[in-house]
PDB file of N, CA and C in Angstrom:
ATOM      1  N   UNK A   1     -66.442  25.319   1.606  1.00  0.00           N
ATOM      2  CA  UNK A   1     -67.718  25.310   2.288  1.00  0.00           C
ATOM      3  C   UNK A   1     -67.426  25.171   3.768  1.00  0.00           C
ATOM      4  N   UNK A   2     -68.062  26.114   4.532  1.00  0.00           N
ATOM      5  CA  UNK A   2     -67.783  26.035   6.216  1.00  0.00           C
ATOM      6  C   UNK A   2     -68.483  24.751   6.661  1.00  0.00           C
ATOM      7  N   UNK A   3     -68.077  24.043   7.901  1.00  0.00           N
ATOM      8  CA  UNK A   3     -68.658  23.120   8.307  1.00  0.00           C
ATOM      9  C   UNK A   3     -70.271  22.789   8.791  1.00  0.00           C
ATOM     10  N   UNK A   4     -70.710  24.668   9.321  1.00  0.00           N
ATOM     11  CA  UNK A   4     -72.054  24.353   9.723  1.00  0.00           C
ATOM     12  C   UNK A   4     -72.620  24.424   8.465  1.00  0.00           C
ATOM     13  N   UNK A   5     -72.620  25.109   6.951  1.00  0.00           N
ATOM     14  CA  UNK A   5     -73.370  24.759   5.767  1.00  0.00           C
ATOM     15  C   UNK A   5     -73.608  23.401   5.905  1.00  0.00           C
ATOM     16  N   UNK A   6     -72.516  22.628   5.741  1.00  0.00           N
ATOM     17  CA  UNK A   6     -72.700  21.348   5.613  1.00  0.00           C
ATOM     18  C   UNK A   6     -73.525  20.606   6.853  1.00  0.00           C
ATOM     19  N   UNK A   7     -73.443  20.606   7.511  1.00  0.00           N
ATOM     20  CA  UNK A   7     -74.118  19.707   8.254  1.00  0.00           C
ATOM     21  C   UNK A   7     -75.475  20.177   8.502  1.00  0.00           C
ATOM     22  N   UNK A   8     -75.459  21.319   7.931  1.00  0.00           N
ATOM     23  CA  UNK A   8     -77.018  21.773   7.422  1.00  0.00           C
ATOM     24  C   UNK A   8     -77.858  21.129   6.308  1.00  0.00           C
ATOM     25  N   UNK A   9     -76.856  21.011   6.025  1.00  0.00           N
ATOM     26  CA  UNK A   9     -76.922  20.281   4.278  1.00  0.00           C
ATOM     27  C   UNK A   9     -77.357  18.317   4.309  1.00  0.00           C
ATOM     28  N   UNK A  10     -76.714  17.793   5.189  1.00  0.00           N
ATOM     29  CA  UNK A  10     -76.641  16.516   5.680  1.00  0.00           C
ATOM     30  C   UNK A  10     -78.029  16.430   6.060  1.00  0.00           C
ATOM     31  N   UNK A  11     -78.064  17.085   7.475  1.00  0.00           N
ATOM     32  CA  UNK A  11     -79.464  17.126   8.243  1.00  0.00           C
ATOM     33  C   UNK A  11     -80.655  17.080   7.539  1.00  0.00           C
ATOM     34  N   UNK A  12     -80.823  18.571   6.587  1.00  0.00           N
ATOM     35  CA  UNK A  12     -81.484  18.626   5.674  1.00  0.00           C
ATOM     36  C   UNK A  12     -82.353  17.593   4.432  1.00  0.00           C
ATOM     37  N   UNK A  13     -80.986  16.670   4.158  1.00  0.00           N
ATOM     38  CA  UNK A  13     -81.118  15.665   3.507  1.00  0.00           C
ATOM     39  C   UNK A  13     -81.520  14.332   4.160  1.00  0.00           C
ATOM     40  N   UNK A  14     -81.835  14.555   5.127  1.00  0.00           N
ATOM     41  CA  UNK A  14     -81.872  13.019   5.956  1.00  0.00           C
ATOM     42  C   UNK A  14     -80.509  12.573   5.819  1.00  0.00           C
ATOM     43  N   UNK A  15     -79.140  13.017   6.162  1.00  0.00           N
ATOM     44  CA  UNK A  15     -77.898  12.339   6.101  1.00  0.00           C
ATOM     45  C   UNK A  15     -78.438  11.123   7.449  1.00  0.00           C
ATOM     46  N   UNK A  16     -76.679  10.854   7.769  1.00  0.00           N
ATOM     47  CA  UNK A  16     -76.451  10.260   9.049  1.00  0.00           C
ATOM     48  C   UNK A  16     -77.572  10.932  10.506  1.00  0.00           C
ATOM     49  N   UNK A  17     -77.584  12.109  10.367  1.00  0.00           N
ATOM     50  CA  UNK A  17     -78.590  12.535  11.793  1.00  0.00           C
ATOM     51  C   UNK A  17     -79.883  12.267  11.805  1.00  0.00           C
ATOM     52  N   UNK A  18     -80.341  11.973  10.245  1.00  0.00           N
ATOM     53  CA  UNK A  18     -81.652  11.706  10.600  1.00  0.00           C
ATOM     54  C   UNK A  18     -81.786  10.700  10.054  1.00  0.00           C
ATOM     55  N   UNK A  19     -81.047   9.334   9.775  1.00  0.00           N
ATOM     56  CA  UNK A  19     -81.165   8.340   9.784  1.00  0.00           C
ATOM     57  C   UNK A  19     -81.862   7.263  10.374  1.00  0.00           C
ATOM     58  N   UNK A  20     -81.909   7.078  11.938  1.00  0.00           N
ATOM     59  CA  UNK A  20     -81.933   6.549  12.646  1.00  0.00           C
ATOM     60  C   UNK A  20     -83.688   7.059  13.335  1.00  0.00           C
ATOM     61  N   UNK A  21     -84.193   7.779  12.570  1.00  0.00           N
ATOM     62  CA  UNK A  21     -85.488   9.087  12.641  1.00  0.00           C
ATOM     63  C   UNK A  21     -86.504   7.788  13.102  1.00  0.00           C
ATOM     64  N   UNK A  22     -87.285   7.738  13.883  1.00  0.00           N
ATOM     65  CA  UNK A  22     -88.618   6.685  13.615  1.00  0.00           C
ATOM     66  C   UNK A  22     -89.523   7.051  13.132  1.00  0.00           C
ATOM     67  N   UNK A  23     -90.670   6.152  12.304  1.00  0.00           N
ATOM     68  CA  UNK A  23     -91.776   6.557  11.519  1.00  0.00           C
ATOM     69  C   UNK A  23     -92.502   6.050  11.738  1.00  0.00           C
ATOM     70  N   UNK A  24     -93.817   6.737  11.575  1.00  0.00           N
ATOM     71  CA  UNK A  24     -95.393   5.978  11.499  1.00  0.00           C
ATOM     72  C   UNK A  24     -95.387   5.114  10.928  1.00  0.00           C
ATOM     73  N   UNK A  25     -95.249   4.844   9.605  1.00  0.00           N
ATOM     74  CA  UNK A  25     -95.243   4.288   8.653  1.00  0.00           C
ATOM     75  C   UNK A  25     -95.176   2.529   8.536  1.00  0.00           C
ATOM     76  N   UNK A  26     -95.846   1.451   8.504  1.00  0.00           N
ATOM     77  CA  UNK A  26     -95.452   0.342   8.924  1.00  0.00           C
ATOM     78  C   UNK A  26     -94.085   0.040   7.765  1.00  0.00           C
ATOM     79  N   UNK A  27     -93.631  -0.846   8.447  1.00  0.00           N
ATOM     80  CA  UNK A  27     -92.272  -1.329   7.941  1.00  0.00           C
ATOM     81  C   UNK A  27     -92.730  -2.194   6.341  1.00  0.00           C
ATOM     82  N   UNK A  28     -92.204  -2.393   5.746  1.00  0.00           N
ATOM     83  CA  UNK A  28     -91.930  -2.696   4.011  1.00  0.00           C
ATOM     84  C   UNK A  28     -91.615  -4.324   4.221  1.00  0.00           C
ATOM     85  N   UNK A  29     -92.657  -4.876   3.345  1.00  0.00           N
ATOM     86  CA  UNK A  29     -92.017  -6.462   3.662  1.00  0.00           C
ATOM     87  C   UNK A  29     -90.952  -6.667   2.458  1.00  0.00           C
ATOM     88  N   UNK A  30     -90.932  -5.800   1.446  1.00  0.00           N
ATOM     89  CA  UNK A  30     -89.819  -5.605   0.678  1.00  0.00           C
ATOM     90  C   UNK A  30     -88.825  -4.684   0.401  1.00  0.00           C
ATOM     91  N   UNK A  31     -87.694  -5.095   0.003  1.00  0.00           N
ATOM     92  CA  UNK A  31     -86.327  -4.212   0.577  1.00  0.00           C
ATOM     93  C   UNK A  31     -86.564  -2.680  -0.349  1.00  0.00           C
ATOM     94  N   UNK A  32     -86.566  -1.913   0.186  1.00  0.00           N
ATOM     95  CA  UNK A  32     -86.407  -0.766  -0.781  1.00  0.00           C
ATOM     96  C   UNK A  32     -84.951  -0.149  -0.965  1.00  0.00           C
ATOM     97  N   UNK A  33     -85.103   0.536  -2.413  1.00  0.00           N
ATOM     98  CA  UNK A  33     -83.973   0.811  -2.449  1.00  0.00           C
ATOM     99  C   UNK A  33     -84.156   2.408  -2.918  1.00  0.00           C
ATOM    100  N   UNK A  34     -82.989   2.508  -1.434  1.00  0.00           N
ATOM    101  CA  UNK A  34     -82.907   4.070  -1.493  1.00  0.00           C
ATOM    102  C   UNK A  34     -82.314   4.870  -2.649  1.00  0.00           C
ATOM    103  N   UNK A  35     -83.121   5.858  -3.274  1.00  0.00           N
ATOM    104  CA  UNK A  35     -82.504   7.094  -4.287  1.00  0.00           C
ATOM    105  C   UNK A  35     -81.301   7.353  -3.949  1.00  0.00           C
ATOM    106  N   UNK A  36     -80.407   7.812  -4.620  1.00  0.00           N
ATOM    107  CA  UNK A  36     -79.106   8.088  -4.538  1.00  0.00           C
ATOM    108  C   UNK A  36     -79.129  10.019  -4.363  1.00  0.00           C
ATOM    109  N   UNK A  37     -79.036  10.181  -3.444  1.00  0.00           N
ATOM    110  CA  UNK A  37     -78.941  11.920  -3.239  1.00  0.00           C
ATOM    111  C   UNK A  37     -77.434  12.677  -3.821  1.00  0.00           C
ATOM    112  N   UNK A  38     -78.117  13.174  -4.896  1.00  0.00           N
ATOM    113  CA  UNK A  38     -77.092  14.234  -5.549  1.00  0.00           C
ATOM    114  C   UNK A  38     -77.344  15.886  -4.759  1.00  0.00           C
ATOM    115  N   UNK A  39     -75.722  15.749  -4.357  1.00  0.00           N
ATOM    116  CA  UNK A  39     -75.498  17.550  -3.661  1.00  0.00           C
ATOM    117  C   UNK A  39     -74.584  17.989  -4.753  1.00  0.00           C
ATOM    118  N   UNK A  40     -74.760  19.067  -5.320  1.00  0.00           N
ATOM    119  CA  UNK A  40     -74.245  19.563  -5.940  1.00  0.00           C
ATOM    120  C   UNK A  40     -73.779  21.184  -5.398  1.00  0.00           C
ATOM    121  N   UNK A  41     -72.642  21.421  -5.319  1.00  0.00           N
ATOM    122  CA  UNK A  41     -72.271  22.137  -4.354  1.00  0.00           C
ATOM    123  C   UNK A  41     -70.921  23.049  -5.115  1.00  0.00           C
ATOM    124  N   UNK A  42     -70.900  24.483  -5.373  1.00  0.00           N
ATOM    125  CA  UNK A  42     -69.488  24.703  -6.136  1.00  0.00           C
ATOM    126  C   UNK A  42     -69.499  25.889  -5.191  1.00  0.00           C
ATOM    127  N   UNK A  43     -67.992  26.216  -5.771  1.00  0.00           N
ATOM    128  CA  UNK A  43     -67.299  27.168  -4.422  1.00  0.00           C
ATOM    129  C   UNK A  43     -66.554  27.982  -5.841  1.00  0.00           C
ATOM    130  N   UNK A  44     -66.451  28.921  -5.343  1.00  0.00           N
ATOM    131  CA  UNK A  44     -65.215  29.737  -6.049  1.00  0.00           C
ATOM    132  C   UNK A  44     -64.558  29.796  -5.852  1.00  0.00           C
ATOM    133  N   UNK A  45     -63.591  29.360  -6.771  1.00  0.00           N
ATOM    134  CA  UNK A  45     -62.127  29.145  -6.957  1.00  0.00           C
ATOM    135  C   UNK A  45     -61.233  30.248  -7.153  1.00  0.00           C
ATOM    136  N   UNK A  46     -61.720  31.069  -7.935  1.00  0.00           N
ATOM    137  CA  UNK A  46     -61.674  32.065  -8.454  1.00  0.00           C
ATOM    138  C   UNK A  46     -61.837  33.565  -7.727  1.00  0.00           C
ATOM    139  N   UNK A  47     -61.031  34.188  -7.494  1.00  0.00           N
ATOM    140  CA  UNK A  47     -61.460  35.329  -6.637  1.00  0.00           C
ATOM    141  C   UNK A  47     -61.541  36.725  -6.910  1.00  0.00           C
ATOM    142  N   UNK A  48     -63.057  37.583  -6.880  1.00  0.00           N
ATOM    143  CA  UNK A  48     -63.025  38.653  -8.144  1.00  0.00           C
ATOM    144  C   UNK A  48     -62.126  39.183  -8.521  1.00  0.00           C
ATOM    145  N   UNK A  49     -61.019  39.636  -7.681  1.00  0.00           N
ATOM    146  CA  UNK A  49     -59.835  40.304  -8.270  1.00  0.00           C
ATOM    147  C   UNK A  49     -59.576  39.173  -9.407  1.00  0.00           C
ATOM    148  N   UNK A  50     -59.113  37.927  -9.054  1.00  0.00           N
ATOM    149  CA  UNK A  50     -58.497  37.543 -10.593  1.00  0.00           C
ATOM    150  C   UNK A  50     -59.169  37.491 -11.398  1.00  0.00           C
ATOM    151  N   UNK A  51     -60.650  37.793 -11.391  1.00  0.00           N
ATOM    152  CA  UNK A  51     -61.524  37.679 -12.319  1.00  0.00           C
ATOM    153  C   UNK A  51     -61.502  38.982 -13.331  1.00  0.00           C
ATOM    154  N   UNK A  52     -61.289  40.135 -12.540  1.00  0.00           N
ATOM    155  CA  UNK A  52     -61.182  41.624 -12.869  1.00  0.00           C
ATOM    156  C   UNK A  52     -59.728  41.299 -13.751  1.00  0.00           C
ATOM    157  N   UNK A  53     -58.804  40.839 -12.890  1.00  0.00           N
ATOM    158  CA  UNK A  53     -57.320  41.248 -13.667  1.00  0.00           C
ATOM    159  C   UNK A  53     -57.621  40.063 -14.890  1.00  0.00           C
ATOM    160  N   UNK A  54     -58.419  38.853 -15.407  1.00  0.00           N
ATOM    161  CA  UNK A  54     -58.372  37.936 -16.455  1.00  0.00           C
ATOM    162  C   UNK A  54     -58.965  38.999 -17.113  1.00  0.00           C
ATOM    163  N   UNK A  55     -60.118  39.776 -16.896  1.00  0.00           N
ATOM    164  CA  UNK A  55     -60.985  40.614 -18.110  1.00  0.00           C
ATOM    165  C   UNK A  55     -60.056  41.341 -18.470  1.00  0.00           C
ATOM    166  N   UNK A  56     -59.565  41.790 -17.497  1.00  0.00           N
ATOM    167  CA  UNK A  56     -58.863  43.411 -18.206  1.00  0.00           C
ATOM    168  C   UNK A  56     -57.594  42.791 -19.085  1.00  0.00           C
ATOM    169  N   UNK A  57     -56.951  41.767 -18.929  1.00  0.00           N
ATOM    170  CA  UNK A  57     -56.103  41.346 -20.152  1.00  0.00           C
ATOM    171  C   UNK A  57     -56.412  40.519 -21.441  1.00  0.00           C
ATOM    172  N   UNK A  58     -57.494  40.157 -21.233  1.00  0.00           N
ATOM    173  CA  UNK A  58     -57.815  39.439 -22.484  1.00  0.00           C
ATOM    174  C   UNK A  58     -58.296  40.559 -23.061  1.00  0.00           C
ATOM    175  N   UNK A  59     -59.973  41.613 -22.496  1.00  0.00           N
ATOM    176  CA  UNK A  59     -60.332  42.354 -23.371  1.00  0.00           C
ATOM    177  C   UNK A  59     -59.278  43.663 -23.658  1.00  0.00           C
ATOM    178  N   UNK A  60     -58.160  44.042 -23.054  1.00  0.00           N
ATOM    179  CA  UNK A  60     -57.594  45.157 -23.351  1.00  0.00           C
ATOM    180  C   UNK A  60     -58.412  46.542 -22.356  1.00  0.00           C
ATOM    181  N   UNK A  61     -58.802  46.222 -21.694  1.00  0.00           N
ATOM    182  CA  UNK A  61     -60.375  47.204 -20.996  1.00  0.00           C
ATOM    183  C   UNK A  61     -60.261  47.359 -19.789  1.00  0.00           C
ATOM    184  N   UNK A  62     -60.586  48.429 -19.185  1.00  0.00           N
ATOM    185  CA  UNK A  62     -60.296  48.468 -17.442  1.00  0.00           C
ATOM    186  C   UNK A  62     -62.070  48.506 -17.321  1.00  0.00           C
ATOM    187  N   UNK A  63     -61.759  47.629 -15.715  1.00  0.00           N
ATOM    188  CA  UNK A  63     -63.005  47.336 -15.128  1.00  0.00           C
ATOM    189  C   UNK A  63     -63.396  48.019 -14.017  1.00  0.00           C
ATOM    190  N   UNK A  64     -64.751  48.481 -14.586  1.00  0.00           N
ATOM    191  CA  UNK A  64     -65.617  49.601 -13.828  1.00  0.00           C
ATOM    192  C   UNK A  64     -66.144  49.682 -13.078  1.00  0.00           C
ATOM    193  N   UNK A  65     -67.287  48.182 -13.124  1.00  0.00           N
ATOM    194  CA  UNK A  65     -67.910  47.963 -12.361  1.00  0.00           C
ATOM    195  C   UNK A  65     -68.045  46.154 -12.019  1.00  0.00           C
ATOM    196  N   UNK A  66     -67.970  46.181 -10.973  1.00  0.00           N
ATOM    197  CA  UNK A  66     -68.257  44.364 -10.438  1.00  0.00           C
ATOM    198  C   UNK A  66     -68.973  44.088  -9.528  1.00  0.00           C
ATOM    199  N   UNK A  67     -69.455  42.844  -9.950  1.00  0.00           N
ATOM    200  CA  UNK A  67     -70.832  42.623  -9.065  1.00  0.00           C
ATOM    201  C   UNK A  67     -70.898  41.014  -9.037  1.00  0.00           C
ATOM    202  N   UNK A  68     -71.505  40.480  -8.112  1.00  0.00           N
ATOM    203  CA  UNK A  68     -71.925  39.032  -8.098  1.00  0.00           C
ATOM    204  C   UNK A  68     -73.336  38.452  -7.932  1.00  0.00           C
ATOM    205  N   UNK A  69     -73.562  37.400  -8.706  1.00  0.00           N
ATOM    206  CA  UNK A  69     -75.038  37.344  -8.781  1.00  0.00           C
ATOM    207  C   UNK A  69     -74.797  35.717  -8.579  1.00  0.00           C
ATOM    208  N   UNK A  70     -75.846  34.877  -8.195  1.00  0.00           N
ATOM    209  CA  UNK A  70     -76.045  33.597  -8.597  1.00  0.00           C
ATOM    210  C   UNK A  70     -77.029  32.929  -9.609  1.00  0.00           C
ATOM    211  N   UNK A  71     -76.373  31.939 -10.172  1.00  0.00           N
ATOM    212  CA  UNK A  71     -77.023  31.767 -11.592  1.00  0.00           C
ATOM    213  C   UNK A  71     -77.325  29.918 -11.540  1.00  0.00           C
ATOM    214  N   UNK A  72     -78.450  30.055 -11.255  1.00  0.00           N
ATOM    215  CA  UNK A  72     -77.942  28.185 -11.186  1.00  0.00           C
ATOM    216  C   UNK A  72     -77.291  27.684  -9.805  1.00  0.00           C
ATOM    217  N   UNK A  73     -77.567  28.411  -9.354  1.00  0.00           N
ATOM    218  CA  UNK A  73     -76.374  27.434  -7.766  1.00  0.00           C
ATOM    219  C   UNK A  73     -75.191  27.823  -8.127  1.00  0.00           C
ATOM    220  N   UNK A  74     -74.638  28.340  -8.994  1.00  0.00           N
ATOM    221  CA  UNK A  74     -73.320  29.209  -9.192  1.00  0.00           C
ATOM    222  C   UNK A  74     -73.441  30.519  -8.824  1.00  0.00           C
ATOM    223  N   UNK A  75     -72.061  30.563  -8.571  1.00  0.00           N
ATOM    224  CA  UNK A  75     -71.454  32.227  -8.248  1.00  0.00           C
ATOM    225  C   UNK A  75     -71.266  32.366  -9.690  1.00  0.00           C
ATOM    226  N   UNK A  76     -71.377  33.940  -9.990  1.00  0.00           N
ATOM    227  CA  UNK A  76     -71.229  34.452 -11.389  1.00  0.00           C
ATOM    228  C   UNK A  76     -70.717  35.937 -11.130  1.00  0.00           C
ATOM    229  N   UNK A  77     -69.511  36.125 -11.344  1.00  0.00           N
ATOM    230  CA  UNK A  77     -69.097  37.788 -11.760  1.00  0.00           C
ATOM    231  C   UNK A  77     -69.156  38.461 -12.533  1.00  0.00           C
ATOM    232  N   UNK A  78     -70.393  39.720 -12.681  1.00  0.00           N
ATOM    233  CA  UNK A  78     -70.514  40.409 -13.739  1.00  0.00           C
ATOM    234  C   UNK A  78     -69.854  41.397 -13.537  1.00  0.00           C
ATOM    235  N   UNK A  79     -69.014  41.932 -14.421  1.00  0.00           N
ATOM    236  CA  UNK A  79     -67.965  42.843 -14.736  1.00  0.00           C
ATOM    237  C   UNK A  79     -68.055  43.338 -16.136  1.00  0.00           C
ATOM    238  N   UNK A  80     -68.524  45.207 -15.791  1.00  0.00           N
ATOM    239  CA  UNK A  80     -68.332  46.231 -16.455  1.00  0.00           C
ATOM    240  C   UNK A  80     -67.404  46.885 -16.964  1.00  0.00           C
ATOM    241  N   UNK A  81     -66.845  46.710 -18.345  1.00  0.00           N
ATOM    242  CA  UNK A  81     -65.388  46.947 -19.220  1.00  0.00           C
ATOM    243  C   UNK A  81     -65.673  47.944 -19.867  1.00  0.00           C
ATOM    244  N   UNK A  82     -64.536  49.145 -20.119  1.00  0.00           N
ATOM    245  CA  UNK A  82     -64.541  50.353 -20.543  1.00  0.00           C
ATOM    246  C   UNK A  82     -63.298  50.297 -21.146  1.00  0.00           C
ATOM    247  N   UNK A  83     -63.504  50.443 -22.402  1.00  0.00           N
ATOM    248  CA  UNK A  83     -61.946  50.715 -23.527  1.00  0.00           C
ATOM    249  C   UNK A  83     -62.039  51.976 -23.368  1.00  0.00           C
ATOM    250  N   UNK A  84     -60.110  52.218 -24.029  1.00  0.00           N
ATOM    251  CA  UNK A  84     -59.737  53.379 -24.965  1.00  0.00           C
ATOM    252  C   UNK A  84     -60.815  54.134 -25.488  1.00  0.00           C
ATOM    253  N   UNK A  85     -61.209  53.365 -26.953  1.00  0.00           N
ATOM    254  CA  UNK A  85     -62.017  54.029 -27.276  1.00  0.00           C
ATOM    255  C   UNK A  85     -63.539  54.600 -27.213  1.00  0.00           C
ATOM    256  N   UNK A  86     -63.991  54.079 -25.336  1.00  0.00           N
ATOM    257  CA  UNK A  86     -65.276  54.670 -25.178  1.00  0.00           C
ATOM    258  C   UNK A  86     -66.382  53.576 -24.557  1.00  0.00           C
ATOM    259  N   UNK A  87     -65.986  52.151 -25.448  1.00  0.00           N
ATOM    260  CA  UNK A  87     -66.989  51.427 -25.485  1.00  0.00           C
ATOM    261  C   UNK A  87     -66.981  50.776 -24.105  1.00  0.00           C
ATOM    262  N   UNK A  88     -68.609  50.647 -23.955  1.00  0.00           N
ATOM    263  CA  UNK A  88     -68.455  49.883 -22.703  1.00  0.00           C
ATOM    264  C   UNK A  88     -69.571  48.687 -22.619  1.00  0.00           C
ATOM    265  N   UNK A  89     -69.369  47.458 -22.029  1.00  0.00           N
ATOM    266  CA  UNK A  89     -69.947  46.281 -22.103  1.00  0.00           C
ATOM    267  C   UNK A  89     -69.541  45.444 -21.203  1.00  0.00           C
ATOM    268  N   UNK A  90     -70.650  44.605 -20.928  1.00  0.00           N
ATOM    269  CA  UNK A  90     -70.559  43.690 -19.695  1.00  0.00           C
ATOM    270  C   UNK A  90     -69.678  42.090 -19.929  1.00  0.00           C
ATOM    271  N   UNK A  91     -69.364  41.549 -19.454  1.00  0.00           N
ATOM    272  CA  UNK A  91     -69.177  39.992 -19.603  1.00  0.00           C
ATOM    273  C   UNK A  91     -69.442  39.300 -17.811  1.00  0.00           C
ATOM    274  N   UNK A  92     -69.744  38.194 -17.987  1.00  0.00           N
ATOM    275  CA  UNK A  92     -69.703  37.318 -16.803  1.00  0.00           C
ATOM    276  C   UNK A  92     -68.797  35.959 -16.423  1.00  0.00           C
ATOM    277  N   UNK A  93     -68.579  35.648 -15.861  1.00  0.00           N
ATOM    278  CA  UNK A  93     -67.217  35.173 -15.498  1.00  0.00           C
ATOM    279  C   UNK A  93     -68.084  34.062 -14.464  1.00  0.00           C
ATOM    280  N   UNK A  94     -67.577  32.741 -14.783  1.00  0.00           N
ATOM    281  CA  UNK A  94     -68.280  31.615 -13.496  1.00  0.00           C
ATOM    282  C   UNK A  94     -66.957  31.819 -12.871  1.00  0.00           C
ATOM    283  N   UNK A  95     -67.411  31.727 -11.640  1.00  0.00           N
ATOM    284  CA  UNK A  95     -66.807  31.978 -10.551  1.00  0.00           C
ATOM    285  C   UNK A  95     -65.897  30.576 -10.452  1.00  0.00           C
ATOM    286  N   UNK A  96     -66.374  29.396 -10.392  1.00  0.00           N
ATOM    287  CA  UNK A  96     -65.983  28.043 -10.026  1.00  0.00           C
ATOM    288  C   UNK A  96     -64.832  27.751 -11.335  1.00  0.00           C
ATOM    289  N   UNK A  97     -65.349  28.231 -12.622  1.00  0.00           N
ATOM    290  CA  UNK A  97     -63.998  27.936 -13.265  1.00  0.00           C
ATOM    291  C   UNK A  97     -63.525  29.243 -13.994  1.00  0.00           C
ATOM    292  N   UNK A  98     -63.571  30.178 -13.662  1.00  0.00           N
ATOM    293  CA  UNK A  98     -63.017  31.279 -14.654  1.00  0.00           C
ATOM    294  C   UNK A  98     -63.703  31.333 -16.163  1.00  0.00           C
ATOM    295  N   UNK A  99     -64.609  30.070 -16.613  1.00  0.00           N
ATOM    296  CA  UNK A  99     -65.210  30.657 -18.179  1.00  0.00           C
ATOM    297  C   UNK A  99     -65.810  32.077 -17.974  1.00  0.00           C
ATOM    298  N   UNK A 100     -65.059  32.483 -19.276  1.00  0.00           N
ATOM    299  CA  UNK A 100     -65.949  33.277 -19.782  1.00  0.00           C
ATOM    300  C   UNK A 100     -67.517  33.249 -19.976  1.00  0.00           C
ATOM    301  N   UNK A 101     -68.527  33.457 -19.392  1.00  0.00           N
ATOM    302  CA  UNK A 101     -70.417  33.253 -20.329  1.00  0.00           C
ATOM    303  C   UNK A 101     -70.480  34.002 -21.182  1.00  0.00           C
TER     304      UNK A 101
END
């Protein structure tokens, strides 16, 4: 992840920059306790070529067509396989760990 995502990401969230923010709001005579902010954030590990060269050796199949979509906040590689004998069919590939979907 590049650095300005992130500190887009921070900001966004009320990190550290907007911490210090002032509010209308009168002050709390009791302590609150702040939510715990989940970022959930994946990168690909995985890079289509090795994604192309994992299909084409497991299925036996050269790959035709590739494409990337996001699925969930994931990267996902869909890749178009063409056998020997004709057949042709898709599979998708998470980007972050190489499963098969």
């Amino acid at each position: 992840m590049n650095l300005q995502r992130f500190i887009g990401l921070v900001a966004l969230l009320g990190g550290p920059a907007g911490a210090g923010a002032a509010s209308d709001a009168p002050p709390s005579t009791s302590p609150a306790t702040p939510e715990p902010a989940v970022i959930v954030l994946t990168a690909a590990t995985m890079s289509m070529d090795q994604a192309v060269k994992l299909a084409e050796q497991r299925f036996h199949a050269r790959v035709v067509k590739a494409g990337t979509e996001q699925d969930n906040g994931h990267t996902v590689y869909v890749l178009r396989l063409l056998n020997d004998a004709g057949r042709v069919w898709t599979v998708r590939v998470d980007a972050a760990s190489g499963v098969f979907l």
